[in-house]
Protein backbone atom coordinates (compact mmCIF):
# COMPACT_ATOMS: atom_id res chain seq x y z
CA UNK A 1 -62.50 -2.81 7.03
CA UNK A 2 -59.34 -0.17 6.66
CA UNK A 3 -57.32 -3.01 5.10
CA UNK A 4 -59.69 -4.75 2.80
CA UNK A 5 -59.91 -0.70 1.25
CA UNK A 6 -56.57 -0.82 1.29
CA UNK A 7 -56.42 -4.41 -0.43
CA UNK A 8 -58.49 -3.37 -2.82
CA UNK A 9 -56.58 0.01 -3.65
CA UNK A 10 -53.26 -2.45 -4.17
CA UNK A 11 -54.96 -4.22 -7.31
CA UNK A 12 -55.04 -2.35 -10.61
CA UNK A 13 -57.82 -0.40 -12.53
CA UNK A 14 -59.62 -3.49 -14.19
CA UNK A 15 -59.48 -5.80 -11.18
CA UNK A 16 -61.44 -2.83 -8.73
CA UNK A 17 -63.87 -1.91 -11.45
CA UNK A 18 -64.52 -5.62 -11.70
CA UNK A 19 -65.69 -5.78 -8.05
CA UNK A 20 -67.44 -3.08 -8.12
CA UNK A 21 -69.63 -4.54 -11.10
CA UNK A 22 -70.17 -7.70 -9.56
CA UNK A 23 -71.46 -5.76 -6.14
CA UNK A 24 -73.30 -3.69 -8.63
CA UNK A 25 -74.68 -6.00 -10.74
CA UNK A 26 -75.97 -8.36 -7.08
CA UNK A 27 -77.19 -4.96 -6.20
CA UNK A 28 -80.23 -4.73 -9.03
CA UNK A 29 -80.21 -8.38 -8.93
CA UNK A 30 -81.36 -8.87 -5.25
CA UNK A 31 -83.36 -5.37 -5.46
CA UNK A 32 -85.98 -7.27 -7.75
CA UNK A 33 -85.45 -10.82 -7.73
CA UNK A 34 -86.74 -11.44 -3.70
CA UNK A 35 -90.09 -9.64 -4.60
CA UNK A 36 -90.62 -10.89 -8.35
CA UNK A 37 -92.66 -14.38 -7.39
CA UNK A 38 -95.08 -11.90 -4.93
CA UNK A 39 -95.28 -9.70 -7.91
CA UNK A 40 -96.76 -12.65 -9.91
CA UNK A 41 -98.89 -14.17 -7.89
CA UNK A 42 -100.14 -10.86 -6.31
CA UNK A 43 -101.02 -8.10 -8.61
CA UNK A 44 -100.80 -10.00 -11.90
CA UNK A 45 -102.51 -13.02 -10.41
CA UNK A 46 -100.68 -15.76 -12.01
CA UNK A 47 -101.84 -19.71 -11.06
CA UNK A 48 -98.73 -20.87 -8.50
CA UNK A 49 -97.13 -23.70 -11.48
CA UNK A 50 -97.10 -20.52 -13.77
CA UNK A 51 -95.22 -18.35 -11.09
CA UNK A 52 -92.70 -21.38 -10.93
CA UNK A 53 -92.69 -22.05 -14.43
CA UNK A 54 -91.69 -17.99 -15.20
CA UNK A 55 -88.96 -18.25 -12.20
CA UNK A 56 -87.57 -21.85 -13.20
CA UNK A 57 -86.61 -20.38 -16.90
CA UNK A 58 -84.35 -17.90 -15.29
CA UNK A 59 -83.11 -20.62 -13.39
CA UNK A 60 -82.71 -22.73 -16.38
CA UNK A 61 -81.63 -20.45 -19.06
CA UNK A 62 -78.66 -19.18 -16.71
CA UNK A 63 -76.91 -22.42 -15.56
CA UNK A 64 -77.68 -24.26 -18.64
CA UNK A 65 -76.10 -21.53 -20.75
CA UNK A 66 -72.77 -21.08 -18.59
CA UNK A 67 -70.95 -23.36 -20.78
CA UNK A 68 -72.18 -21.32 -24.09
CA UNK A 69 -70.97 -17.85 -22.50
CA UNK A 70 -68.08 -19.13 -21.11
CA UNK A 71 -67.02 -20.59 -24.65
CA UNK A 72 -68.05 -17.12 -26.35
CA UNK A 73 -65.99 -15.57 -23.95
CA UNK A 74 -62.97 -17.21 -24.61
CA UNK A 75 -63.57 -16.97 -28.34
CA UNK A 76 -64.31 -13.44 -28.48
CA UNK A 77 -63.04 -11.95 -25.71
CA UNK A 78 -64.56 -11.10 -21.96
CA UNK A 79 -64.91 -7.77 -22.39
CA UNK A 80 -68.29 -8.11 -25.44
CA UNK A 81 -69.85 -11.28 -23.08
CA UNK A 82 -70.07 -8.98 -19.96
CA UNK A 83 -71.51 -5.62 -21.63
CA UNK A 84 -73.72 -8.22 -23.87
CA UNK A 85 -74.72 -9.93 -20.40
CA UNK A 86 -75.58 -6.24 -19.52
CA UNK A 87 -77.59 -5.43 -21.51
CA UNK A 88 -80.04 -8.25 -21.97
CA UNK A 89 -80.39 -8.15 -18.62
CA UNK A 90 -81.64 -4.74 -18.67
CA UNK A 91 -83.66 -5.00 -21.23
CA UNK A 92 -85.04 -8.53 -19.14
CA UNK A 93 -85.56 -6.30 -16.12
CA UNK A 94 -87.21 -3.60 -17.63
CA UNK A 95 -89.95 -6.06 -19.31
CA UNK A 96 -90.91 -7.85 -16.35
CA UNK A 97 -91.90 -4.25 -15.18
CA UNK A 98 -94.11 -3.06 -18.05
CA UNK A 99 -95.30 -6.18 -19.28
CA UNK A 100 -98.42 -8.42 -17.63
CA UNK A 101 -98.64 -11.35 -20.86
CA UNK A 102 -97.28 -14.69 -19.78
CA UNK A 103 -95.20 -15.32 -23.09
CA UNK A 104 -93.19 -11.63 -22.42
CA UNK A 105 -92.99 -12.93 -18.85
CA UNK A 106 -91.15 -15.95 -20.24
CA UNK A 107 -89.11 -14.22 -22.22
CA UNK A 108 -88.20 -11.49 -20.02
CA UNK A 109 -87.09 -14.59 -17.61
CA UNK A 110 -84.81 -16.00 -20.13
CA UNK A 111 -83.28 -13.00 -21.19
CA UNK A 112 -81.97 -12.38 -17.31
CA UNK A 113 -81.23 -15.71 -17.09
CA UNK A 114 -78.66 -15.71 -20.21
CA UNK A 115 -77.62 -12.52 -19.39
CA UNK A 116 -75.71 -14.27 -15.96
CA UNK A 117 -74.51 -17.03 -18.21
CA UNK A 118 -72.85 -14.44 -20.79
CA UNK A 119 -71.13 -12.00 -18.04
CA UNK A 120 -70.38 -14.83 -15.12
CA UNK A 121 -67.65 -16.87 -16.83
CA UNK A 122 -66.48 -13.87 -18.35
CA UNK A 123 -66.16 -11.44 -15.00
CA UNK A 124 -64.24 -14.45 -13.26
CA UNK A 125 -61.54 -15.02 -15.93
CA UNK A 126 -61.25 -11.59 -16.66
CA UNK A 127 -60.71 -11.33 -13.09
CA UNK A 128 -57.91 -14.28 -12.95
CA UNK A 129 -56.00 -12.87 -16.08
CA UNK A 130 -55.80 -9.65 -14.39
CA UNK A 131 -54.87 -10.55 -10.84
CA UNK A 132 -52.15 -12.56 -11.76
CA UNK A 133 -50.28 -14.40 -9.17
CA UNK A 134 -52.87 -12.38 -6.93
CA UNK A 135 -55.95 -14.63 -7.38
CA UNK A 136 -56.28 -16.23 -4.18
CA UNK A 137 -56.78 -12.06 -2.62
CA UNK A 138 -58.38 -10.95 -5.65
CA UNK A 139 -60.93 -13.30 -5.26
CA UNK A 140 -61.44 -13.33 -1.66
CA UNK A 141 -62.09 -9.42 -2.02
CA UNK A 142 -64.39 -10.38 -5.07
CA UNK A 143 -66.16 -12.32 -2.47
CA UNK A 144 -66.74 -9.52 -0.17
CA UNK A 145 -68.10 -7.20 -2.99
CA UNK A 146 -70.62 -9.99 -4.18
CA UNK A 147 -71.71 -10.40 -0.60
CA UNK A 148 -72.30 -7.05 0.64
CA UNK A 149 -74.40 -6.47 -3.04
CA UNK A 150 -76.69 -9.86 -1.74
CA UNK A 151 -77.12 -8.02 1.59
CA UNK A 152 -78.15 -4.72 0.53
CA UNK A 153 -80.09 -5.42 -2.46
CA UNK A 154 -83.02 -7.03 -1.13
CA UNK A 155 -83.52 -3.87 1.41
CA UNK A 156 -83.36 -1.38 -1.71
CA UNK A 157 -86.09 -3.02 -3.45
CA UNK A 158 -87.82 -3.58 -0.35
CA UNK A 159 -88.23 -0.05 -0.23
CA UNK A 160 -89.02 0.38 -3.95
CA UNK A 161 -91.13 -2.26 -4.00
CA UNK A 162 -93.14 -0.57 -1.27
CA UNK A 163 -93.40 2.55 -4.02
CA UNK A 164 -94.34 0.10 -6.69
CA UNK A 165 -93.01 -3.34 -7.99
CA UNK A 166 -92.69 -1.28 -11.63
CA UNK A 167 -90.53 1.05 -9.89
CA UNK A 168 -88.22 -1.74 -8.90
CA UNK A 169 -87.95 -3.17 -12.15
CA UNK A 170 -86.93 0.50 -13.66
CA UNK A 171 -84.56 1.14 -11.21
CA UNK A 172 -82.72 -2.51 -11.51
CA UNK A 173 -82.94 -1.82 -15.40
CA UNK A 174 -81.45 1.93 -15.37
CA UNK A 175 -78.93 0.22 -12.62
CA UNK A 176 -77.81 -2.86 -15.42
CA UNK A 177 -77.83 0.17 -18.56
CA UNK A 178 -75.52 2.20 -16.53
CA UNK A 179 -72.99 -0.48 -15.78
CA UNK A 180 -73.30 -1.58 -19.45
CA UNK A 181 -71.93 1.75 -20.12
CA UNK A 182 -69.09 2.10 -18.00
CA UNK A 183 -68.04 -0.50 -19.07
CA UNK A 184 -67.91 0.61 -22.66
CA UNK A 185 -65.97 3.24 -21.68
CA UNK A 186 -63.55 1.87 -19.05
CA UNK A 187 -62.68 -1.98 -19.29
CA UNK A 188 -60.37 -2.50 -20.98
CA UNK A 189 -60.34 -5.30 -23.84
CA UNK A 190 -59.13 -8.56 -22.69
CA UNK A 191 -58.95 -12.24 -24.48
CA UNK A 192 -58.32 -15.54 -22.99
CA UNK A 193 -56.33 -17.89 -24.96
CA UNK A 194 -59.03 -19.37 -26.99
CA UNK A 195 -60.35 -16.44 -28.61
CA UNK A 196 -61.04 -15.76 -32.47
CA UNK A 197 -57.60 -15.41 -33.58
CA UNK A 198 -55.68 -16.55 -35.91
CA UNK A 199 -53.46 -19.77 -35.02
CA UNK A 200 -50.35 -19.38 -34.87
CA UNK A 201 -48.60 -20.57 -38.03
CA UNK A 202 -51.76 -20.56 -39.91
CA UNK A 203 -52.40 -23.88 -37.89
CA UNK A 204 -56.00 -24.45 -38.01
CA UNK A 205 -57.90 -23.35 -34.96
CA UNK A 206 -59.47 -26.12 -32.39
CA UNK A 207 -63.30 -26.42 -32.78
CA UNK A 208 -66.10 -25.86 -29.86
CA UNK A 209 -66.30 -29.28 -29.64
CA UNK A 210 -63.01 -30.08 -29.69
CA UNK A 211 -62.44 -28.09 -26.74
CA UNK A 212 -65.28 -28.76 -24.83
CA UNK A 213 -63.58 -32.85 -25.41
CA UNK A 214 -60.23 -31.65 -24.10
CA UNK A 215 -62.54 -30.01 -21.15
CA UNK A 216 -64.22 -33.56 -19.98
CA UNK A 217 -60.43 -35.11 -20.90
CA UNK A 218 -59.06 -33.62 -17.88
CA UNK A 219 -60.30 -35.84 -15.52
CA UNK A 220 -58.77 -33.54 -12.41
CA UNK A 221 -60.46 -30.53 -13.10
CA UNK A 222 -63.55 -32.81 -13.47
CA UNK A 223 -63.34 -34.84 -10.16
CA UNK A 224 -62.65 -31.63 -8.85
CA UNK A 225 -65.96 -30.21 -10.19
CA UNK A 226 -67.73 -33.02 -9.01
CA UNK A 227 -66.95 -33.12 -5.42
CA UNK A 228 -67.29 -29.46 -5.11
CA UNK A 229 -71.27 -29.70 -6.28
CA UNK A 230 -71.69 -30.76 -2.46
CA UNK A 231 -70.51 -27.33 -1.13
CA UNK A 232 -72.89 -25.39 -3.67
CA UNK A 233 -76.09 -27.85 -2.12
CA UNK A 234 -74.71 -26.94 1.33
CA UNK A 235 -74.84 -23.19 0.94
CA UNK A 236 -77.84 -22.77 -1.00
CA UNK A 237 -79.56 -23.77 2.09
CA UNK A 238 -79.64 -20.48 4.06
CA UNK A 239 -82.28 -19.64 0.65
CA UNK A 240 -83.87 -23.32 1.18
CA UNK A 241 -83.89 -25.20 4.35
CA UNK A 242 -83.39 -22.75 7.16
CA UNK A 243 -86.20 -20.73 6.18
CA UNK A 244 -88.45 -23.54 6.22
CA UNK A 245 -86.93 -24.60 9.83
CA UNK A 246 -87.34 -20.82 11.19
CA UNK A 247 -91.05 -20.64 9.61
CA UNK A 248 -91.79 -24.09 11.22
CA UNK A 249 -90.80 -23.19 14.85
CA UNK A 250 -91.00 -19.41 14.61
CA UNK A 251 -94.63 -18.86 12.56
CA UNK A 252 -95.02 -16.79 9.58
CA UNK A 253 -96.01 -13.75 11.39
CA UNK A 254 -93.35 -10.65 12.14
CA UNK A 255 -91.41 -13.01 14.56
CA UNK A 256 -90.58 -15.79 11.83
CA UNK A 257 -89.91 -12.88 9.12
CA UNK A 258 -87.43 -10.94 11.73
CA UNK A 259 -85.52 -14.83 12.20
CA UNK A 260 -85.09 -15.31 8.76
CA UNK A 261 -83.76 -11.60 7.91
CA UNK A 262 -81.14 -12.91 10.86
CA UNK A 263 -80.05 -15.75 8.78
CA UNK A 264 -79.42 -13.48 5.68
CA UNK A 265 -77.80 -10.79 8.13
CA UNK A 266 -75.70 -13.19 9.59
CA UNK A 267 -74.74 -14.86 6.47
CA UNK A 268 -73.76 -11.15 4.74
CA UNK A 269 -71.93 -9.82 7.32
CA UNK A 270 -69.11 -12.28 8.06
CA UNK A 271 -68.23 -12.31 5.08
CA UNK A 272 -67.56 -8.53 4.24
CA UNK A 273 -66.00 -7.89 7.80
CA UNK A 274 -64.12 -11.26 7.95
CA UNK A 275 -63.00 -12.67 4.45
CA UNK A 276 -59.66 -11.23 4.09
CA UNK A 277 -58.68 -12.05 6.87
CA UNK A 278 -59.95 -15.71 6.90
CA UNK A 279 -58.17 -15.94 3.25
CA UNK A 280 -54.72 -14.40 4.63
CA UNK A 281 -55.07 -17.32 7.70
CA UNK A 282 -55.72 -19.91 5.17
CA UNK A 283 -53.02 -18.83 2.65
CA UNK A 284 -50.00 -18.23 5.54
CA UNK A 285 -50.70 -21.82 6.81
CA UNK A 286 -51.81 -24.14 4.21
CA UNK A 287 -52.02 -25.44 0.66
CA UNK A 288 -54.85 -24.39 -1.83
CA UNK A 289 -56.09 -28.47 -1.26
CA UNK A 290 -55.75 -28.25 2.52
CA UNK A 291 -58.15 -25.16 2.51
CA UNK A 292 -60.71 -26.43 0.93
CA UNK A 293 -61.27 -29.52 2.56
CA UNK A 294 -60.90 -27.10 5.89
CA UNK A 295 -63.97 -25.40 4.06
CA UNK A 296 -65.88 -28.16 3.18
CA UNK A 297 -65.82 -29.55 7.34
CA UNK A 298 -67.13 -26.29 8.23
CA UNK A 299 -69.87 -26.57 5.96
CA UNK A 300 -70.80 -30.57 6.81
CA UNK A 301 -70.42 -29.20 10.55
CA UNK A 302 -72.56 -26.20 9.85
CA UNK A 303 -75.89 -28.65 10.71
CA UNK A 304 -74.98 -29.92 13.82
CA UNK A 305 -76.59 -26.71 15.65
CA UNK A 306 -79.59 -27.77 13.80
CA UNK A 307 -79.17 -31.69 14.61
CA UNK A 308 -78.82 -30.64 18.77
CA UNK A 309 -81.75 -28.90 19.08
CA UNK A 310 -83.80 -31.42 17.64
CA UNK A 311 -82.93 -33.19 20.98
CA UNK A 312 -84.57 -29.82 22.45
CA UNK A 313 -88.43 -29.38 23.74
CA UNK A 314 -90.15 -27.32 21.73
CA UNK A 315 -91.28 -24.42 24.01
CA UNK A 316 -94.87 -23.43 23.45
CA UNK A 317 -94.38 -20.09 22.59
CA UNK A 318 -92.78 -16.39 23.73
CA UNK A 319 -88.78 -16.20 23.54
CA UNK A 320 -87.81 -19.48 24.51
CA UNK A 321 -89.61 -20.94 20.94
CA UNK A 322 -88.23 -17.50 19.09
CA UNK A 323 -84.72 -18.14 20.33
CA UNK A 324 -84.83 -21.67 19.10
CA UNK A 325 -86.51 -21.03 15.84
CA UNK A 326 -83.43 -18.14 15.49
CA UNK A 327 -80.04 -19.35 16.71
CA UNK A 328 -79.42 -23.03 15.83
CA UNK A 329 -80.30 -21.90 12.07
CA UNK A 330 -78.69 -18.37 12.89
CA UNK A 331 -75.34 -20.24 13.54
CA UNK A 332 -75.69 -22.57 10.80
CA UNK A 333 -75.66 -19.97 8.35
CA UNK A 334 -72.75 -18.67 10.40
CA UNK A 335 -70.66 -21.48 9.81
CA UNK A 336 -71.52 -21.80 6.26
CA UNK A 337 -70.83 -18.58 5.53
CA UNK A 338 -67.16 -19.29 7.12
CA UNK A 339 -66.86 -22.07 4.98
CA UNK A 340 -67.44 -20.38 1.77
CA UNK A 341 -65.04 -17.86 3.11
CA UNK A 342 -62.34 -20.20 3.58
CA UNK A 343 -62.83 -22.35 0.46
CA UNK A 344 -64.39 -19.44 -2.29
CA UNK A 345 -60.73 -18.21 -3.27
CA UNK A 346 -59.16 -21.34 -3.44
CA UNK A 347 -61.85 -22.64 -4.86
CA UNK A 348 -61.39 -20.00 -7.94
CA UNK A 349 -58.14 -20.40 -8.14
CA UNK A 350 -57.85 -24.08 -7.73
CA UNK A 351 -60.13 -23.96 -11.67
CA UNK A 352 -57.51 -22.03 -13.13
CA UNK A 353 -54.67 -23.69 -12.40
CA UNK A 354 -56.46 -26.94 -13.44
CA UNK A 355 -57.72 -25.52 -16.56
CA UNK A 356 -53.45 -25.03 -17.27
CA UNK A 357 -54.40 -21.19 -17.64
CA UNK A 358 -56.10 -21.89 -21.10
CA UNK A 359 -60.52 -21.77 -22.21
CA UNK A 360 -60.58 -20.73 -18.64
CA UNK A 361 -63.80 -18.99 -19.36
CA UNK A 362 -64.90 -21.95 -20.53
CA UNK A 363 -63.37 -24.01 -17.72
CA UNK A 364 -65.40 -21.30 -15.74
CA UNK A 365 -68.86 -22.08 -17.34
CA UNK A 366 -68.72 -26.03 -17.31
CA UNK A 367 -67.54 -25.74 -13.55
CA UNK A 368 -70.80 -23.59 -13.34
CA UNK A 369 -73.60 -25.89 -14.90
CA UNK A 370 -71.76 -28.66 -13.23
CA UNK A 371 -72.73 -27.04 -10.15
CA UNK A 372 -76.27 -25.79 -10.71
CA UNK A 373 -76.85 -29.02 -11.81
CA UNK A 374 -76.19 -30.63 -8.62
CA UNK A 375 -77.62 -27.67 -6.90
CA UNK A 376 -81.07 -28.50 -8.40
CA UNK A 377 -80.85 -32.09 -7.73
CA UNK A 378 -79.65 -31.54 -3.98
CA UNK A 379 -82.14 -29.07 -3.38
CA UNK A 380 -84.89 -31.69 -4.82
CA UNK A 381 -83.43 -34.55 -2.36
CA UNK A 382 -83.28 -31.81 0.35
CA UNK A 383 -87.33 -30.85 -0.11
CA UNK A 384 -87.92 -34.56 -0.39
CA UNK A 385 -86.08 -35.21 3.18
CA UNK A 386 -87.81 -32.26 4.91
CA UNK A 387 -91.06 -33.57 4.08
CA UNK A 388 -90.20 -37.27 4.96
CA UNK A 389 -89.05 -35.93 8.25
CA UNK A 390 -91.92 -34.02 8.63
CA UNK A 391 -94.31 -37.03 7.76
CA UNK A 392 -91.98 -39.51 10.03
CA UNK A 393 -91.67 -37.32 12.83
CA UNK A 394 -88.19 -37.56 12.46
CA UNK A 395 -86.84 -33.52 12.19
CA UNK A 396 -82.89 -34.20 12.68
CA UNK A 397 -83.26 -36.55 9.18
CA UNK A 398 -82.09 -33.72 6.77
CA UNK A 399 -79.59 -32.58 9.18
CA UNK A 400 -78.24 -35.64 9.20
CA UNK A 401 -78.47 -35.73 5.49
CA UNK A 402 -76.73 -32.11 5.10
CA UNK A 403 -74.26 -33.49 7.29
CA UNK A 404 -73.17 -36.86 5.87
CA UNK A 405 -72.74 -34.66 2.18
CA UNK A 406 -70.40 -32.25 3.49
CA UNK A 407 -68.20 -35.02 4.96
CA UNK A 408 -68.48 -36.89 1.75
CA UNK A 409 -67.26 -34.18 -0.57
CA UNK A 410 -64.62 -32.94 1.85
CA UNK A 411 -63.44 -37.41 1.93
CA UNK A 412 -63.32 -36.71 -1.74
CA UNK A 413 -61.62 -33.36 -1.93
CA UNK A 414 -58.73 -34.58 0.26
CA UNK A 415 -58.40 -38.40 -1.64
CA UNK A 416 -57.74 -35.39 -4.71
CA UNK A 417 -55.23 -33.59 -3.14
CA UNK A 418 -53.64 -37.00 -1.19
CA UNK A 419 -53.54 -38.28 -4.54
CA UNK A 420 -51.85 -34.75 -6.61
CA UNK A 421 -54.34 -34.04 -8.86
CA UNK A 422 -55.14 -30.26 -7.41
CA UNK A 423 -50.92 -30.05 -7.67
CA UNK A 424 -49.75 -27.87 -9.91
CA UNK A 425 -47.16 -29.55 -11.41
CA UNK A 426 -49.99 -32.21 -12.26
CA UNK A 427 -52.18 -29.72 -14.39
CA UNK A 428 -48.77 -28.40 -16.17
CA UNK A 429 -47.80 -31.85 -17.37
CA UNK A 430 -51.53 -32.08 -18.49
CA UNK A 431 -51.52 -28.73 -19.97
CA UNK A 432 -48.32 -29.93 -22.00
CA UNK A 433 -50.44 -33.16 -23.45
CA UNK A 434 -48.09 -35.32 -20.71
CA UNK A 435 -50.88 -38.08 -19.28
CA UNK A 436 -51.35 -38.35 -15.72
């Protein structure tokens, strides 16, 4: 822990206040966000399709609008997208506290939603143009920051929310307001390439839409988007999948609650005492390409604890059925967790280099809605496997399903980097207007 402190000393002003933001802003995220469908169904006694409805426009409003704030970002600098991204989403946090009507419920939901669409793209490149020649560490301490604000969140508002949900909702808000000003005060302006400034030689200056056509033109960085949607399926499961497989073997009572927290634990911890030193492995033995297919394995191999003790009796009850609600999902989340660790930096890095260091807040937000795209899809097929195994008596089916994706979007990852398209010599011959 000594030398990720002392990693993080070794980057400048702007790159350390960035991480602590982002653990900041995960902080009042995950203080509120755990408890808020509870909070509607509960005290305010909202039908279940409204509950989803109010938590789906969040959903919807933030990866739909990545594109939009990565665009404004790179048009207008990163510096106004994250303190506007700020704000709204104090101003969201503090309505969904005070308010009980469904359309301010809605709107409350949007405005947090758009709020992590304006500041996302914008943190990241900020983050890139700052680091330097640094990314790969900068974001693999990034990582560790973002984590260790998931894990602690939810066990602040757990606390809060045992005060009162409203009291949650304040403190989140007041959190968000004083972040926004900080940042006022002590980021410093910074622009990508694309923002509102005059061309040089009075040349006219390339349209949205133009851009967003040179974007889907680069068919590496969009390959590369595609076959990466598998990882973002893969992780999302330790929210999805493994808590339904702990709550089917374990029960909902304390012993199913205490398996799941393990899975979060688990999944929190590596990371923050174990990134760096994963990313320096990674970085002294192998290319950016290499890494992430590396990463990618773990995760398609991250199931097969799950798949083996399907082969397993199901004890009756006491420890043995605890134990095997706990571990095989325990060490899943264990292995995904390593391999978002390995690939996460490269990951980052591997965007701006393809984006030829220009509209990489842009590059940013399309890689984004790209992903939470395919995250809502994949988490559709995933429900839609867990029930047919359920209904076929056939429980290692999503495994198996989990499984076969990984593989496939590692296969892919490496026919990209077999073939040069993550090189970078490839993405500076595109970034000259040389075809490839």
């Amino acid at each position: 822990m000594a030398g990720t402190i002392a990693q993080v000393r070794s980057h400048g002003r702007s790159v350390r206040l960035l991480m602590v933001n982002q653990f900041t802003i995960n902080l009042g995220f995950y203080m509120l966000m755990p408890y808020l469908a509870a909070h509607l169904a509960g005290p305010l006694g909202l039908a279940g399709w409204t509950v989803g409805l109010i938590l789906g426009v969040r959903n919807f409003s933030q990866q739909g609008m990545f594109l939009i704030g990565g665009t404004l970002a790179d048009r207008f600098g990163y510096k106004p997208m994250i303190i506007a991204g700020l704000v709204l989403r104090t101003a969201g946090f503090a309505t969904l506290g005070l308010v009980d009507s469904v359309p301010a419920l809605i709107g409350a939901s949007a405005a947090t939603g758009l709020a992590g669409a304006l500041f996302n793209p914008a943190t990241r490149a900020y983050l890139a143009l700052e680091a330097g020649e640094r990314r790969v560490e900068a974001f693999a301490l990034f990582n560790v920051f973002y984590q260790a604000g998931i894990l602690l969140g939810p066990l602040v508002g757990m606390v809060l929310t045992g005060v009162d949900f409203r009291v949650t909702c304040l403190v989140a808000a007041g959190i968000f307001a004083v972040l926004g000003l900080v940042q006022i005060r002590a980021l410093p302006a910074r622009r990508g390439d694309g923002a509102a400034t005059a061309a040089p030689g009075g040349a006219r200056r390339e349209s949205v839409l133009g851009q967003w056509r040179g974007i889907l033109a680069n068919r590496p960085f969009v390959l590369f988007s595609l076959a990466m949607i598998g990882s973002y399926v893969l992780t999302f499961q330790v929210y999805l999948a493994l808590p339904l497989e702990v709550r089917r073997l374990g029960g909902g009572g304390t012993g199913g609650t205490a398996a799941v927290a393990v899975l979060f634990a688990v999944s929190g911890l590596s990371t923050i005492l174990f990134q760096t030193r994963v990313t320096a492995w990674c970085k002294a033995r192998m290319e950016p390409g290499r890494a992430l297919v590396l990463g990618l394995l773990a995760m398609a191999v991250a199931f097969l604890p799950l798949l083996a003790a399907t082969a397993l009796p199901v004890p009756g009850g006491g420890v043995g059925r605890w134990l095997l609600a706990a571990v095989p999902p325990a060490l899943a989340a264990l292995l995904l967790a390593l391999g978002t660790m390995i690939a996460y930096p490269f990951e980052m890095d591997t965007i701006v280099r393809l984006s030829g260091d220009r509209l990489v807040a842009t590059h940013y937000g399309l890689y984004n809605t790209v992903c939470g795209a395919g995250i809502a899809v994949g988490n559709l097929l995933t429900g839609a496997a867990l029930d047919a195994a359920r209904a076929a008596g056939v429980s290692a089916l999503p495994w198996l399903a989990l499984s076969a994706l990984g593989l496939g979007c590692a296969a892919a990852l490496y026919g990209l980097q077999r073939t040069g398209r993550l090189a970078a010599s490839v993405v500076g011959a595109r970034a000259r207007g040389v075809t490839v």
